[in-house]
C-alpha atoms as a PDB file:
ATOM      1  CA  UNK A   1      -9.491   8.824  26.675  1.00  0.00           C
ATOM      2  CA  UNK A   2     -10.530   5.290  27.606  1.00  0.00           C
ATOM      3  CA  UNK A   3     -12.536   2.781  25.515  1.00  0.00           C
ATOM      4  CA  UNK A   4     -15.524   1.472  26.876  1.00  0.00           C
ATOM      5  CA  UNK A   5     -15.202  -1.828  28.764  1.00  0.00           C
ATOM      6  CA  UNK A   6     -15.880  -4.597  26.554  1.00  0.00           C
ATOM      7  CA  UNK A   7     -17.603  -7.867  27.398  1.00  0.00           C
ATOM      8  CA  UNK A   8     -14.822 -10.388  28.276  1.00  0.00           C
ATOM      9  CA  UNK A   9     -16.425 -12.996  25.497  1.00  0.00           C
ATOM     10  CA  UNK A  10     -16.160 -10.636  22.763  1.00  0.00           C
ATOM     11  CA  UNK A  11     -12.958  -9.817  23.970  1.00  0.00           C
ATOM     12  CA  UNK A  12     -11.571 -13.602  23.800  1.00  0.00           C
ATOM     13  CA  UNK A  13     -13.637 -13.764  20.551  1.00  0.00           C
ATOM     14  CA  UNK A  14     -11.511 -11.389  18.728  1.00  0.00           C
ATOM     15  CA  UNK A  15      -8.133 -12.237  20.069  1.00  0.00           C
ATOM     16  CA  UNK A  16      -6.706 -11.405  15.848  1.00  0.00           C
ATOM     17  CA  UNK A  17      -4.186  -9.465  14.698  1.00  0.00           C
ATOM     18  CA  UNK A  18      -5.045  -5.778  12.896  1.00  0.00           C
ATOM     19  CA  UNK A  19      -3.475  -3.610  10.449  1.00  0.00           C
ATOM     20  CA  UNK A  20      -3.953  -0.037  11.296  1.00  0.00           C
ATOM     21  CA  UNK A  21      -2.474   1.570   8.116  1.00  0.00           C
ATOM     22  CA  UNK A  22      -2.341   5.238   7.537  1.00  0.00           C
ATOM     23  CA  UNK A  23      -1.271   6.816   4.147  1.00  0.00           C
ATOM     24  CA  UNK A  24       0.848  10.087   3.246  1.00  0.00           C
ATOM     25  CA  UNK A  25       0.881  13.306   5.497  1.00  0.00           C
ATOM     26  CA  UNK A  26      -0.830  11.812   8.572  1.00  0.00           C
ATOM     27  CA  UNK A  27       3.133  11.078   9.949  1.00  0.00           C
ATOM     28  CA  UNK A  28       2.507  14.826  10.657  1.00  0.00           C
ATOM     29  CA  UNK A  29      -0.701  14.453  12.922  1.00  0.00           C
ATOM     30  CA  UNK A  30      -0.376  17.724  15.297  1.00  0.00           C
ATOM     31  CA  UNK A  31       1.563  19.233  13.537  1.00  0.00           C
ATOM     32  CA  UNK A  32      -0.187  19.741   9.998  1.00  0.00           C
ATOM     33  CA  UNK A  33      -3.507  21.750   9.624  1.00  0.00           C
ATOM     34  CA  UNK A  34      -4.263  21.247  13.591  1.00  0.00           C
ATOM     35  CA  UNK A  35      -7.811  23.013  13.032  1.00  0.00           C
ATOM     36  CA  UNK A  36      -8.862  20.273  10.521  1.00  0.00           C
ATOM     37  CA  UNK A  37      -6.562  17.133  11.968  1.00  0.00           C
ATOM     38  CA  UNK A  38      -6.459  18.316  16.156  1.00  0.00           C
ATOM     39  CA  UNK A  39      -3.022  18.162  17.856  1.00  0.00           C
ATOM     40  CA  UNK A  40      -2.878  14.478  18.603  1.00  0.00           C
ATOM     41  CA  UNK A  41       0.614  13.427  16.562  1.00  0.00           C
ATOM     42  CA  UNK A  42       0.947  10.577  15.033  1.00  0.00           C
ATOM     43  CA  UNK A  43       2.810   8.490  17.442  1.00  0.00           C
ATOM     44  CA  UNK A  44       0.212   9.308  19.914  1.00  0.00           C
ATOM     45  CA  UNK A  45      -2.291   7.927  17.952  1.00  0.00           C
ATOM     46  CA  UNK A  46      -0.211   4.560  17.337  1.00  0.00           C
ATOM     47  CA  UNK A  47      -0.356   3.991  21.076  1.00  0.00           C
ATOM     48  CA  UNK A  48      -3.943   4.985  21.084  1.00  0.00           C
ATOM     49  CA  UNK A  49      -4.770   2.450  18.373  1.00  0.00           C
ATOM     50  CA  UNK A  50      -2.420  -0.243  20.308  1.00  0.00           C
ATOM     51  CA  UNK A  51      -3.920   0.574  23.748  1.00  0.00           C
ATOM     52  CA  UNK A  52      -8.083   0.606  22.575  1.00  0.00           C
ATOM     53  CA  UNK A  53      -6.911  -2.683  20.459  1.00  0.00           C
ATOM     54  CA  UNK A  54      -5.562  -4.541  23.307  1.00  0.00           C
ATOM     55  CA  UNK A  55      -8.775  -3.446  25.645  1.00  0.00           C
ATOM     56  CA  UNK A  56     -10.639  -5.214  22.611  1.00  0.00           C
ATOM     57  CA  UNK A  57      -8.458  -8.286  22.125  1.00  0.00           C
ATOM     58  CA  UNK A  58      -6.902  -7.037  19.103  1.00  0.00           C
ATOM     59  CA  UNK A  59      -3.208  -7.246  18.475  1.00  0.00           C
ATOM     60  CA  UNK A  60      -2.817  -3.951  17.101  1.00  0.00           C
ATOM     61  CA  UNK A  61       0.513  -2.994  14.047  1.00  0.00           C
ATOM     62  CA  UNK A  62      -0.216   0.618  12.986  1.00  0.00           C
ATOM     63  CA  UNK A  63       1.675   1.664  10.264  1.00  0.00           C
ATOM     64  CA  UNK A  64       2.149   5.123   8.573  1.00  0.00           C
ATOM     65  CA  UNK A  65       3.520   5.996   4.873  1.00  0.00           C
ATOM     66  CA  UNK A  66       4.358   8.462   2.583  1.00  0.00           C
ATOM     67  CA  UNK A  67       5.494   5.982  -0.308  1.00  0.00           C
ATOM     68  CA  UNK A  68       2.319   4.343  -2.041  1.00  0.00           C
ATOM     69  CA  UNK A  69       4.208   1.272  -3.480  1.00  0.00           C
ATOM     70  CA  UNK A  70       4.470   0.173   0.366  1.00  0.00           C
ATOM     71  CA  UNK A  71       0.929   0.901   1.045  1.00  0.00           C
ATOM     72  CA  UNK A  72       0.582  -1.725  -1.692  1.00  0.00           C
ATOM     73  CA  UNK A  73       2.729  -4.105   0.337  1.00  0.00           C
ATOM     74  CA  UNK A  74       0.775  -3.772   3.656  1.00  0.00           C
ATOM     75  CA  UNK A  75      -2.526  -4.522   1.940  1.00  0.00           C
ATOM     76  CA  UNK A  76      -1.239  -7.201  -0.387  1.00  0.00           C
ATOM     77  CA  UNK A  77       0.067  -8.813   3.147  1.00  0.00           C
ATOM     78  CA  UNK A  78      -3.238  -8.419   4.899  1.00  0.00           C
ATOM     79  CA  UNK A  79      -5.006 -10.026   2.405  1.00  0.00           C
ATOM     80  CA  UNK A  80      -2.510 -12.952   2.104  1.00  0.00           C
ATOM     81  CA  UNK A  81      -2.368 -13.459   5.997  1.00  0.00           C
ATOM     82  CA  UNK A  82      -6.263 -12.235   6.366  1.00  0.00           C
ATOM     83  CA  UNK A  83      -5.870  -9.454   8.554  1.00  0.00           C
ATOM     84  CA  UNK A  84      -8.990  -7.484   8.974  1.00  0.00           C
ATOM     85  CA  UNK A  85      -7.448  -3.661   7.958  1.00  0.00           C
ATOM     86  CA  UNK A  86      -8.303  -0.063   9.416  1.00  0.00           C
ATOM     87  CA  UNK A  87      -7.439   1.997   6.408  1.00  0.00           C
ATOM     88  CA  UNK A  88      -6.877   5.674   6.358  1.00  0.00           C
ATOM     89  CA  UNK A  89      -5.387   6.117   2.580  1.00  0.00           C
ATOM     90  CA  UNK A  90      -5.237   9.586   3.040  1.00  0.00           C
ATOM     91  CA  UNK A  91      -5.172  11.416  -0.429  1.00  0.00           C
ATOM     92  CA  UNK A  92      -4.706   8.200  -2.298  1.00  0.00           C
ATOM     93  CA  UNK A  93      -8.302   7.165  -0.863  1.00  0.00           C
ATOM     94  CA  UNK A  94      -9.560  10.274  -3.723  1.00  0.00           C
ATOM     95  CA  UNK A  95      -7.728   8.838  -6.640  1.00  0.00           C
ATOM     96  CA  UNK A  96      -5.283   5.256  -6.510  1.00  0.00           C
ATOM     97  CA  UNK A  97      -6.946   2.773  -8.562  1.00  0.00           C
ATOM     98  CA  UNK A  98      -3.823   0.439  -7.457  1.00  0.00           C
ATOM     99  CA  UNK A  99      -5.185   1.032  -3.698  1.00  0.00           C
ATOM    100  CA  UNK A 100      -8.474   0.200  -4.949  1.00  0.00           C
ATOM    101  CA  UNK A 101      -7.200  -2.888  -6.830  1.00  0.00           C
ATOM    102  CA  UNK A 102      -5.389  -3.511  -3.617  1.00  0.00           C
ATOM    103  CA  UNK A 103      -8.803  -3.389  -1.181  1.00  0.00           C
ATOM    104  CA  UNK A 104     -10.577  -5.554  -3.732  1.00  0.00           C
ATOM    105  CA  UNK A 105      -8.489  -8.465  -2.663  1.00  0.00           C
ATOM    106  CA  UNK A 106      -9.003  -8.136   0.716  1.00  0.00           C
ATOM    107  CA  UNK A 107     -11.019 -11.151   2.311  1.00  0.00           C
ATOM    108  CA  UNK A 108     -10.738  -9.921   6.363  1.00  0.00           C
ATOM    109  CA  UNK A 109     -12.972  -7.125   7.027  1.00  0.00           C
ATOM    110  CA  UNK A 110     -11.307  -3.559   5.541  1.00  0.00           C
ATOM    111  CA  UNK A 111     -13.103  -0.243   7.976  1.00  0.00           C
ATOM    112  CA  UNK A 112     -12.273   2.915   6.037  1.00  0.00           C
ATOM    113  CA  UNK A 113     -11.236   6.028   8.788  1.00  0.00           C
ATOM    114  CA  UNK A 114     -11.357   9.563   8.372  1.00  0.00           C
ATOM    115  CA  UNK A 115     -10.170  12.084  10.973  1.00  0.00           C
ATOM    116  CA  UNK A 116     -12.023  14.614   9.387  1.00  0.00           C
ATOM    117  CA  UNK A 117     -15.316  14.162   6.650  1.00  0.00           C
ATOM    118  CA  UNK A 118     -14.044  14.705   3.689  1.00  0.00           C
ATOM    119  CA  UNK A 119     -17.782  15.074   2.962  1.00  0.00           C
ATOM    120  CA  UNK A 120     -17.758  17.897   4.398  1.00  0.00           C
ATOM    121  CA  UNK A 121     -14.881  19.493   2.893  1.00  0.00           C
ATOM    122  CA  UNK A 122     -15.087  22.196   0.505  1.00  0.00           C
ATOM    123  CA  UNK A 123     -12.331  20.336  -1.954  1.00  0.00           C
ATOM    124  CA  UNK A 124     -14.723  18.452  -4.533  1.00  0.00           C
ATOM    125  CA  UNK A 125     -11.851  15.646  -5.332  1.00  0.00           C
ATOM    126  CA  UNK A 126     -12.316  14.841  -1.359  1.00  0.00           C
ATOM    127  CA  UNK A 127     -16.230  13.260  -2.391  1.00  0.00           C
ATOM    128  CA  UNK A 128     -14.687  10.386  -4.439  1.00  0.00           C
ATOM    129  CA  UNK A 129     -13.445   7.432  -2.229  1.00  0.00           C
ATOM    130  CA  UNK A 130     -11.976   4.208  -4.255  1.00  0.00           C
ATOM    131  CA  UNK A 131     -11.819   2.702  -0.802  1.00  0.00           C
ATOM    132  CA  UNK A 132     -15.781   2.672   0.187  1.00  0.00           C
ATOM    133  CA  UNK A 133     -16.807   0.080  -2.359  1.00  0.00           C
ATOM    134  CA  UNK A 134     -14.494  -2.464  -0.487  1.00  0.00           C
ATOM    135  CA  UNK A 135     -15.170  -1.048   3.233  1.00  0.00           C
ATOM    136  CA  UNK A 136     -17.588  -2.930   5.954  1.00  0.00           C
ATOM    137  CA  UNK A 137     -18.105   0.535   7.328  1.00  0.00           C
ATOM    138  CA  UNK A 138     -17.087   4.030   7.016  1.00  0.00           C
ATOM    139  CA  UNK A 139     -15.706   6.376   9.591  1.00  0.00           C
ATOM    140  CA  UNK A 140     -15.410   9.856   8.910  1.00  0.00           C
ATOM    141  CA  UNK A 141     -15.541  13.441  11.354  1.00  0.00           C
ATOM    142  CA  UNK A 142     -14.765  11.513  14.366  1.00  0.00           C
ATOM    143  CA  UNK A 143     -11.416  12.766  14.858  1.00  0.00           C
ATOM    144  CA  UNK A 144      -8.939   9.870  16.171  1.00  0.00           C
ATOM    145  CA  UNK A 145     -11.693   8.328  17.807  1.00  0.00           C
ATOM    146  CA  UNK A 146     -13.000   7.433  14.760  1.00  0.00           C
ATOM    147  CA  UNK A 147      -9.659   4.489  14.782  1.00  0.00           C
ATOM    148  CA  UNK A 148     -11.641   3.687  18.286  1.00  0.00           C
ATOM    149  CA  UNK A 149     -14.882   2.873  16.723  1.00  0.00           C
ATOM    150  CA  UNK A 150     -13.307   1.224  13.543  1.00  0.00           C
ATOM    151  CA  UNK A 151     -11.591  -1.359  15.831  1.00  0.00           C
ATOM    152  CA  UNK A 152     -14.159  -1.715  18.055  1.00  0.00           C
ATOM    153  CA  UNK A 153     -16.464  -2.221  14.635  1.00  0.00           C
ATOM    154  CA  UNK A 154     -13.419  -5.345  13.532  1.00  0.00           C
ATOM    155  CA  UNK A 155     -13.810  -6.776  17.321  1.00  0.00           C
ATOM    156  CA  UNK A 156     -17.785  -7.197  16.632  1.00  0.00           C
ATOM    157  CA  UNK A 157     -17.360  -8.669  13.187  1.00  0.00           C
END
């Protein structure tokens, strides 16, 4: 899968660095619930994310964790260095209030990504998102091209 080419102004325009962070469980893309989260893995979609970044002009660090405290870290550095941030939080977008505090402070551009739409799902808990007050945009049922569309969303901002 290719992005789509991208004019070479906007390109040069948004020549920035971008946090692609990804919170607990998605480590196991391909590998966990494949019928909700497809068989991409996770270090697929890193290169993905790197690749459709670079077509864009973005310099691309995706990150994945399982620990919450270092979630904390990535977005406390994005705001001090004014990264824009792709955010999938994962369950902690249902119910952190310290990842909410976290986005709040946030003064680049924050896109919130879903692979699937947690709308959608038949979990209630997965309707609250303490991310989407702080989020330019919202990406959700898209699959991994969904991390496509929320970079090439940063590149036009």
């Amino acid at each position: 899968m290719t992005a789509p080419a991208v004019p070479e102004e906007l390109a040069q325009r948004a020549s920035r660095r971008v946090l692609v962070l990804n919170g607990p469980n998605l480590g196991r893309l391909g590998r966990r619930q494949p019928e909700i989260y497809g068989f991409t893995t996770y270090d697929e979609l890193a290169e993905h994310c790197v690749g459709w970044g670079r077509d864009l002009g973005l310099e691309v660090s995706c990150r994945q964790t399982n620990h919450e405290g270092e979630m904390l870290d990535w977005l406390n550095e994005a705001a001090d260095s004014e990264f824009p941030v792709v955010l999938n939080a994962a369950a902690w977008t249902h119910y952190s209030w310290a990842v909410f505090d976290a986005c709040a402070q946030l003064v680049a551009p924050l896109v919130e990504v879903h692979i699937s739409d947690p709308q959608q799902r038949p979990e209630e808990f997965r309707h609250t998102s303490v991310v989407t007050p702080y989020a330019a945009a919202v990406i959700a049922g898209y699959g991994i091209d969904g991390y496509r569309m929320a970079l090439e969303h940063l590149a036009r901002a």
